[in-house]
N, C-alpha and C. Protein backbone atom coordinates (compact mmCIF):
# COMPACT_ATOMS: atom_id res chain seq x y z
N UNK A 1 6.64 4.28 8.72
CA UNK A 1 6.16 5.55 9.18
C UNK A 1 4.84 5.31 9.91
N UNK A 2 4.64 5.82 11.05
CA UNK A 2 3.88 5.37 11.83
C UNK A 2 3.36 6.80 12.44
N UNK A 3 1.93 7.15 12.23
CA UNK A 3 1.18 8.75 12.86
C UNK A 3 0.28 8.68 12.87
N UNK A 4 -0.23 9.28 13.96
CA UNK A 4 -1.36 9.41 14.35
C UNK A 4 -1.78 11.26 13.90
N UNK A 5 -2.86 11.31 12.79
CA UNK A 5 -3.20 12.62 12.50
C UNK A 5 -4.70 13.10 13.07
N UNK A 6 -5.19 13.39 13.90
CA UNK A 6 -6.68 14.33 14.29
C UNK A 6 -6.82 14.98 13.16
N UNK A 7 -8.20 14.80 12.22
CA UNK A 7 -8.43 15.57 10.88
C UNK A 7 -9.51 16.27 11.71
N UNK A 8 -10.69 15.99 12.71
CA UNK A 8 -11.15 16.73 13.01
C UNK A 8 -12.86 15.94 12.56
N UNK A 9 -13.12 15.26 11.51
CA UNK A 9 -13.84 14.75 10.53
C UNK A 9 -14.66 13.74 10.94
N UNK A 10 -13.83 13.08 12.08
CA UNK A 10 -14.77 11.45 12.37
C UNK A 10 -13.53 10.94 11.61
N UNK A 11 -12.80 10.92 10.85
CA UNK A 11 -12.04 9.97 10.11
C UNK A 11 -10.81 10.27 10.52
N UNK A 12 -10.24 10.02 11.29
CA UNK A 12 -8.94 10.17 12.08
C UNK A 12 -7.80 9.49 11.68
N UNK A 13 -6.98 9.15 11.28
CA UNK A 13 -5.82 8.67 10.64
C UNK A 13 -4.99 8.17 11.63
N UNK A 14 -4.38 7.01 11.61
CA UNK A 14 -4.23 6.16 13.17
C UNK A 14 -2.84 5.61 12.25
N UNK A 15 -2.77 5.43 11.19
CA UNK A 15 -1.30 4.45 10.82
C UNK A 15 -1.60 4.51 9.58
N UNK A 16 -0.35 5.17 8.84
CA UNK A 16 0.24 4.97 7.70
C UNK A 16 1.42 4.51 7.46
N UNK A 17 1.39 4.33 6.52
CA UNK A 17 3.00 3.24 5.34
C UNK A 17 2.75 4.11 4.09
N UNK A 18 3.76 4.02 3.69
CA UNK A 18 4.59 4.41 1.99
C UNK A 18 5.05 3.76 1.67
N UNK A 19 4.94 3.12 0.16
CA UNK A 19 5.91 2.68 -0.80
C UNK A 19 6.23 3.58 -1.71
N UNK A 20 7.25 4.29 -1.89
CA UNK A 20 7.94 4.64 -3.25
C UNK A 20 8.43 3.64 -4.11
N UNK A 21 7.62 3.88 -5.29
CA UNK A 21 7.73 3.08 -6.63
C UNK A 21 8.36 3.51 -7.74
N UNK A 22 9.48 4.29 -8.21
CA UNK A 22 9.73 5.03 -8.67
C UNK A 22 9.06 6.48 -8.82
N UNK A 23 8.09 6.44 -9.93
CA UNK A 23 7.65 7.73 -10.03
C UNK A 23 6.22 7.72 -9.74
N UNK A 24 6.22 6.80 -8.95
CA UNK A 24 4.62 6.38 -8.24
C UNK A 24 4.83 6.00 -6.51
N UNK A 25 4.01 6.68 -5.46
CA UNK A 25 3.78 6.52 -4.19
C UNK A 25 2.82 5.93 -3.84
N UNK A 26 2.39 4.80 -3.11
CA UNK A 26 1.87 3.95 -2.47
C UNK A 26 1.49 4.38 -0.86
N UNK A 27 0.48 4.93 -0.38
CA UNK A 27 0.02 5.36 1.05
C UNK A 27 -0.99 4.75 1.21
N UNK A 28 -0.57 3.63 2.41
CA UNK A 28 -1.64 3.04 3.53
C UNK A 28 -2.27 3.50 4.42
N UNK A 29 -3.28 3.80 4.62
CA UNK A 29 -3.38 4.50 5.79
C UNK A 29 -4.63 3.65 6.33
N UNK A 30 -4.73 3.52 7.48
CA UNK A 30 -6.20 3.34 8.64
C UNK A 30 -6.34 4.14 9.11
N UNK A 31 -7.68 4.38 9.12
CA UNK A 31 -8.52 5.43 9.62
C UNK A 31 -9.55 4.91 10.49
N UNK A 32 -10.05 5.75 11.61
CA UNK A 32 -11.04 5.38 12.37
C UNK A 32 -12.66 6.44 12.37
N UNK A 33 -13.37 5.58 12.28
CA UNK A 33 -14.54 6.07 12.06
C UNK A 33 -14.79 6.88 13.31
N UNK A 34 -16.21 7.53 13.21
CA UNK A 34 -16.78 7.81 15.01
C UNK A 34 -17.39 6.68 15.57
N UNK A 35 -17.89 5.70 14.95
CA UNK A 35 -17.83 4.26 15.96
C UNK A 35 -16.89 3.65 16.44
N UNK A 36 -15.27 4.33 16.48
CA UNK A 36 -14.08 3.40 16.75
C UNK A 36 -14.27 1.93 15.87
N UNK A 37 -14.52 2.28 14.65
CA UNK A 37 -14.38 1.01 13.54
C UNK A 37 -13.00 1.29 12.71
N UNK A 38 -12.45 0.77 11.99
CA UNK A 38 -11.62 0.96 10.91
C UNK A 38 -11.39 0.49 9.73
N UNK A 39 -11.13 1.45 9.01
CA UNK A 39 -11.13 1.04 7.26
C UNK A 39 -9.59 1.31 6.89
N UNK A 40 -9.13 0.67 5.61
CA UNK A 40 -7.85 0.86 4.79
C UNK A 40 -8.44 1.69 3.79
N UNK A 41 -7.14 2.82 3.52
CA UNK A 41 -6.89 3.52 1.91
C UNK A 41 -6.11 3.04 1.77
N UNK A 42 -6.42 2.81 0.22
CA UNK A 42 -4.79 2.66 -0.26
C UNK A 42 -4.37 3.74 -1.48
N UNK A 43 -3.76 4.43 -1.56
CA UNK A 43 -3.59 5.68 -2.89
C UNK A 43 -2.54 5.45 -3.46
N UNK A 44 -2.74 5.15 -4.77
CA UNK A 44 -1.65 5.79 -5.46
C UNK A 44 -1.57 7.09 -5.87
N UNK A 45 -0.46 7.53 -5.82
CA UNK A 45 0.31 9.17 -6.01
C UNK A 45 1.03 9.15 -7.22
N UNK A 46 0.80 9.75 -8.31
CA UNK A 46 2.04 9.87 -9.64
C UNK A 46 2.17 11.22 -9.53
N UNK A 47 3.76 11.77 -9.70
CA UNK A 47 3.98 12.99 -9.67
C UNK A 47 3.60 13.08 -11.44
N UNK A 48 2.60 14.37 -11.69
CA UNK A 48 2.94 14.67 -12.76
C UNK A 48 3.18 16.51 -13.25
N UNK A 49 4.00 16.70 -14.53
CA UNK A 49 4.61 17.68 -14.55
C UNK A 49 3.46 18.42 -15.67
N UNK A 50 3.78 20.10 -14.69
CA UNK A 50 3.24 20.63 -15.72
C UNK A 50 3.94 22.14 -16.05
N UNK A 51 3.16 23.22 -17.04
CA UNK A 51 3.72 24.18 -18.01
C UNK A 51 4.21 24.89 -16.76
N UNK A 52 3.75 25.13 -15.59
CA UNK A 52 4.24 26.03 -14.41
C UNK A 52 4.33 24.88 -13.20
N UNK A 53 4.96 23.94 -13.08
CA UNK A 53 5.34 23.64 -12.08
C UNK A 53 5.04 21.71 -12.00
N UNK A 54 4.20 21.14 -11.01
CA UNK A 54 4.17 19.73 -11.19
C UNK A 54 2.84 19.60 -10.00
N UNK A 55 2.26 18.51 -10.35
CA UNK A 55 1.00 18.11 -9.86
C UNK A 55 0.85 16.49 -9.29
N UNK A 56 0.07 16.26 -8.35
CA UNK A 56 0.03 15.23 -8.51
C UNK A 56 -1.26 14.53 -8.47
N UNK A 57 -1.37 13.44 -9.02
CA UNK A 57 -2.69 12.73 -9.52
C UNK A 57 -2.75 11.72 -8.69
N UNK A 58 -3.94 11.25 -8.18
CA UNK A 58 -4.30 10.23 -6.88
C UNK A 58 -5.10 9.32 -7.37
N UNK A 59 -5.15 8.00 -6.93
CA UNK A 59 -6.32 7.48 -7.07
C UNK A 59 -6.60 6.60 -5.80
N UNK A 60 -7.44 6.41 -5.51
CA UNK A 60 -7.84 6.20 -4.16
C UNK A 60 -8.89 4.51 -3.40
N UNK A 61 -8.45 3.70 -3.11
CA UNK A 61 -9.34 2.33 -2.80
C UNK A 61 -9.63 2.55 -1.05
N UNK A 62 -10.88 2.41 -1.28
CA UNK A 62 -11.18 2.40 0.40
C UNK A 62 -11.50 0.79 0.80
N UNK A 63 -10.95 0.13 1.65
CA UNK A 63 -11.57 -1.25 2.27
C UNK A 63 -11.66 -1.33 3.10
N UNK A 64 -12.75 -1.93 3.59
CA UNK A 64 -13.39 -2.08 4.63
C UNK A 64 -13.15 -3.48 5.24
N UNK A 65 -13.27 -4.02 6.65
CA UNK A 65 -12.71 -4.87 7.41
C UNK A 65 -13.36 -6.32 7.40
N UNK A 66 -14.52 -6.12 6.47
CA UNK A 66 -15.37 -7.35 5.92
C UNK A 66 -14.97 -8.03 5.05
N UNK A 67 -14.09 -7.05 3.80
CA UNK A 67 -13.15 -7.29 2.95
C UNK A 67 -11.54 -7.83 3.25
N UNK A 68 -10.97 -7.41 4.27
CA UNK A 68 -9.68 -7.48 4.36
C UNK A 68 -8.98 -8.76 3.56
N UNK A 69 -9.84 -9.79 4.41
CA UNK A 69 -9.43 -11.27 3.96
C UNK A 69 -9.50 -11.55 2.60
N UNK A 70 -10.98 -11.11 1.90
CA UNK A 70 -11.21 -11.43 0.74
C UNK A 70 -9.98 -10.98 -0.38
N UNK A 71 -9.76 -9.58 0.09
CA UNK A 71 -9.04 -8.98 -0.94
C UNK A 71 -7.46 -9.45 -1.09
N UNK A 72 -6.80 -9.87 0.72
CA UNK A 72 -5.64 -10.57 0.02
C UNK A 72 -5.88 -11.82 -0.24
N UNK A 73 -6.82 -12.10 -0.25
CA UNK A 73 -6.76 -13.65 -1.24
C UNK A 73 -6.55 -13.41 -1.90
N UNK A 74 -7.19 -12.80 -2.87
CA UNK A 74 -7.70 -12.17 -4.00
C UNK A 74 -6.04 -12.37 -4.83
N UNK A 75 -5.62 -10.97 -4.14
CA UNK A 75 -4.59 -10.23 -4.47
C UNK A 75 -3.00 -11.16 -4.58
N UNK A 76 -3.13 -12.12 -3.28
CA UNK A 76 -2.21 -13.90 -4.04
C UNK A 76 -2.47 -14.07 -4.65
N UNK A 77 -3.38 -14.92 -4.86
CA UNK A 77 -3.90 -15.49 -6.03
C UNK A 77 -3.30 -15.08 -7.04
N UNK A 78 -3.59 -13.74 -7.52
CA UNK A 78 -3.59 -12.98 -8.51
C UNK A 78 -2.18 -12.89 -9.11
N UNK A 79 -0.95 -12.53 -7.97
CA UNK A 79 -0.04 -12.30 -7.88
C UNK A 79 0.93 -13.49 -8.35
N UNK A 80 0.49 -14.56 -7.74
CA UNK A 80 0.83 -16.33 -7.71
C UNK A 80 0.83 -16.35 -9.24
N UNK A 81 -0.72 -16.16 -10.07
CA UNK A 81 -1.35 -16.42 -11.10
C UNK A 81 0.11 -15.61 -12.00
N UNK A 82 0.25 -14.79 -11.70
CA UNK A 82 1.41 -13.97 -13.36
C UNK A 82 2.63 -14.58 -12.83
N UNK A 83 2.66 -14.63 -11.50
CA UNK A 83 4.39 -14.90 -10.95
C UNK A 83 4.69 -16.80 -11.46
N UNK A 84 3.73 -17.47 -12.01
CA UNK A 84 3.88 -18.87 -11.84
C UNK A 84 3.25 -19.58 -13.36
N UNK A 85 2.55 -18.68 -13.76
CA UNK A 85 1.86 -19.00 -14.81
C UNK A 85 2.23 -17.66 -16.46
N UNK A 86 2.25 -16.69 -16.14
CA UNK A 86 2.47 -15.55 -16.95
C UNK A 86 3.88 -15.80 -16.98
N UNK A 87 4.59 -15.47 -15.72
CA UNK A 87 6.17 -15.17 -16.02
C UNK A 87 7.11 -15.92 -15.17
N UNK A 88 6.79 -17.16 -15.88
CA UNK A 88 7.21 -18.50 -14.90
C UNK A 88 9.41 -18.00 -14.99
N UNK A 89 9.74 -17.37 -16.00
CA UNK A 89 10.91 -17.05 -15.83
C UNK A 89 11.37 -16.51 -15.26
N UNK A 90 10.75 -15.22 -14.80
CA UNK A 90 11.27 -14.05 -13.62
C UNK A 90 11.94 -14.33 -12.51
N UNK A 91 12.70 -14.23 -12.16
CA UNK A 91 13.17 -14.34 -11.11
C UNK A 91 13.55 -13.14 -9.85
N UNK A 92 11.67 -12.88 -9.59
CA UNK A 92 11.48 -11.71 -8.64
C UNK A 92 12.53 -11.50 -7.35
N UNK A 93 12.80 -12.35 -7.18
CA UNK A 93 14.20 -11.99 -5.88
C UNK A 93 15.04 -10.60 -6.29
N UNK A 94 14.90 -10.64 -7.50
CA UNK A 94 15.78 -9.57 -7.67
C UNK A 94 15.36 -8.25 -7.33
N UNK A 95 13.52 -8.25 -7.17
CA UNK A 95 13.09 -6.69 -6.65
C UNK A 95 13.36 -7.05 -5.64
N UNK A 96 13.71 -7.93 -4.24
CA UNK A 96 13.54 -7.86 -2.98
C UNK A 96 14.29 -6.20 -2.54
N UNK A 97 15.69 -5.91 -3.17
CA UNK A 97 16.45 -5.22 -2.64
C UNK A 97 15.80 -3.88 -1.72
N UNK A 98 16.16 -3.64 -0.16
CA UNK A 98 15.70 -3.06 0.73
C UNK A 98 16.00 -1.44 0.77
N UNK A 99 16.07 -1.02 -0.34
CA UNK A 99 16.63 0.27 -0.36
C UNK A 99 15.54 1.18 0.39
N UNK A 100 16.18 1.90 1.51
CA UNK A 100 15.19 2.87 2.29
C UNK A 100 14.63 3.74 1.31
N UNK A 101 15.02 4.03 -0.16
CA UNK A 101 14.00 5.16 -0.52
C UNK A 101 12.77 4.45 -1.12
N UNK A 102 12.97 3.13 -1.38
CA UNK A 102 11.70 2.40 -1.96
C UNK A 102 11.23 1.83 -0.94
N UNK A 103 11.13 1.75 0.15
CA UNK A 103 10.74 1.23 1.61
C UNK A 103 10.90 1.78 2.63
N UNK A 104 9.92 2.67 3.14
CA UNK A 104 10.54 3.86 4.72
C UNK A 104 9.75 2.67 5.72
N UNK A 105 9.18 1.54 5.92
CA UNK A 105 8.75 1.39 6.88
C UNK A 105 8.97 -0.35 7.89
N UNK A 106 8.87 -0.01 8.80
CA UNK A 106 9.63 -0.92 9.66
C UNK A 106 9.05 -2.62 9.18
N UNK A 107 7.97 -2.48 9.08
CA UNK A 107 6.68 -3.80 8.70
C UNK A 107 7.48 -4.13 7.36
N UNK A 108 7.94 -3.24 6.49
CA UNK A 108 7.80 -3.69 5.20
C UNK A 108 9.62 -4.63 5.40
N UNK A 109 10.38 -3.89 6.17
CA UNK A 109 11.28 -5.05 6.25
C UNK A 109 11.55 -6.37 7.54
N UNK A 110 10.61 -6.40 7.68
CA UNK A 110 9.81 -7.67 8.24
C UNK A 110 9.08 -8.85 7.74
N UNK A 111 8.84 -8.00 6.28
CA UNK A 111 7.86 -8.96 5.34
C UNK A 111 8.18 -8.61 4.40
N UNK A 112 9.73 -9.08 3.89
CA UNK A 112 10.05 -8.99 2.64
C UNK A 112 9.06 -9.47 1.48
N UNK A 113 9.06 -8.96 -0.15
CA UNK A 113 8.53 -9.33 -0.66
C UNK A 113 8.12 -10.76 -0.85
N UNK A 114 7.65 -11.29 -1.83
CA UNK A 114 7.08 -12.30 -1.62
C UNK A 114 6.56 -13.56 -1.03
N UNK A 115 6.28 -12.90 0.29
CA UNK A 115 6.03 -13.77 1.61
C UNK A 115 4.15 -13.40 0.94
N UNK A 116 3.27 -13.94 1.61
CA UNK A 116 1.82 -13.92 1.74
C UNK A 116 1.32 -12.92 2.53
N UNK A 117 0.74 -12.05 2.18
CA UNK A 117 -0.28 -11.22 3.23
C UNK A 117 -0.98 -11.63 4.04
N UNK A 118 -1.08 -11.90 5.16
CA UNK A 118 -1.76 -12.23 5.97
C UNK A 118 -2.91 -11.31 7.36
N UNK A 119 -3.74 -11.17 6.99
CA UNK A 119 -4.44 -10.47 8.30
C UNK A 119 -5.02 -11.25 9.22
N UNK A 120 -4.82 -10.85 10.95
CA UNK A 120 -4.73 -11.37 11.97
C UNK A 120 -6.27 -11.25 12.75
């Protein structure tokens, strides 16, 4: 999913992605400052239910482009660290499966799971 939104704000919304995670949503978005700079959100979304109806709860990471690199290191590493050391049995191939409701976006089946993040 790919949009361009005018908020009006200085913070303009230039490209988003979704992951649906079951009962959790994943939204990427870049945004552009009024210096024509840009930062990543990343939110998670949980639908949750309530006495009249259902809500949903956010939580929100902003990064900035000083970070980019650091954080997918980071975030291999990290990933490497449980996938090789924690749960040397798993045999993650099995989440690859490309189902459009857990994946709406063109990038994400380009870079199937467990390939490396890389920023350019």
């Amino acid at each position: 999913m790919e949009e361009f939104k005018p908020s009006g704000n200085g913070r303009d919304e230039v490209f988003s992605t979704k992951v649906k995670a079951g009962k959790r949503t994943y939204f990427f978005d870049v945004k552009s400052t009024r210096s024509n700079d840009y930062y990543l959100t990343i939110t998670e979304s949980k639908k949750r239910f309530k006495d009249d109806g259902f809500t949903y709860e956010k939580h929100k990471i902003f990064l900035y482009k000083e970070d980019f690199n650091k954080f997918v290191e980071a975030l291999n590493y990290t990933l490497n660290h449980v996938k090789t050391n924690l749960m040397p049995g798993v045999d993650f191939s099995q989440f690859d499966n490309l189902q459009e409701d857990s994946r709406n976006t063109e990038e994400s089946l380009n870079n199937p799971a467990g390939t490396e993040l890389k920023w350019d």
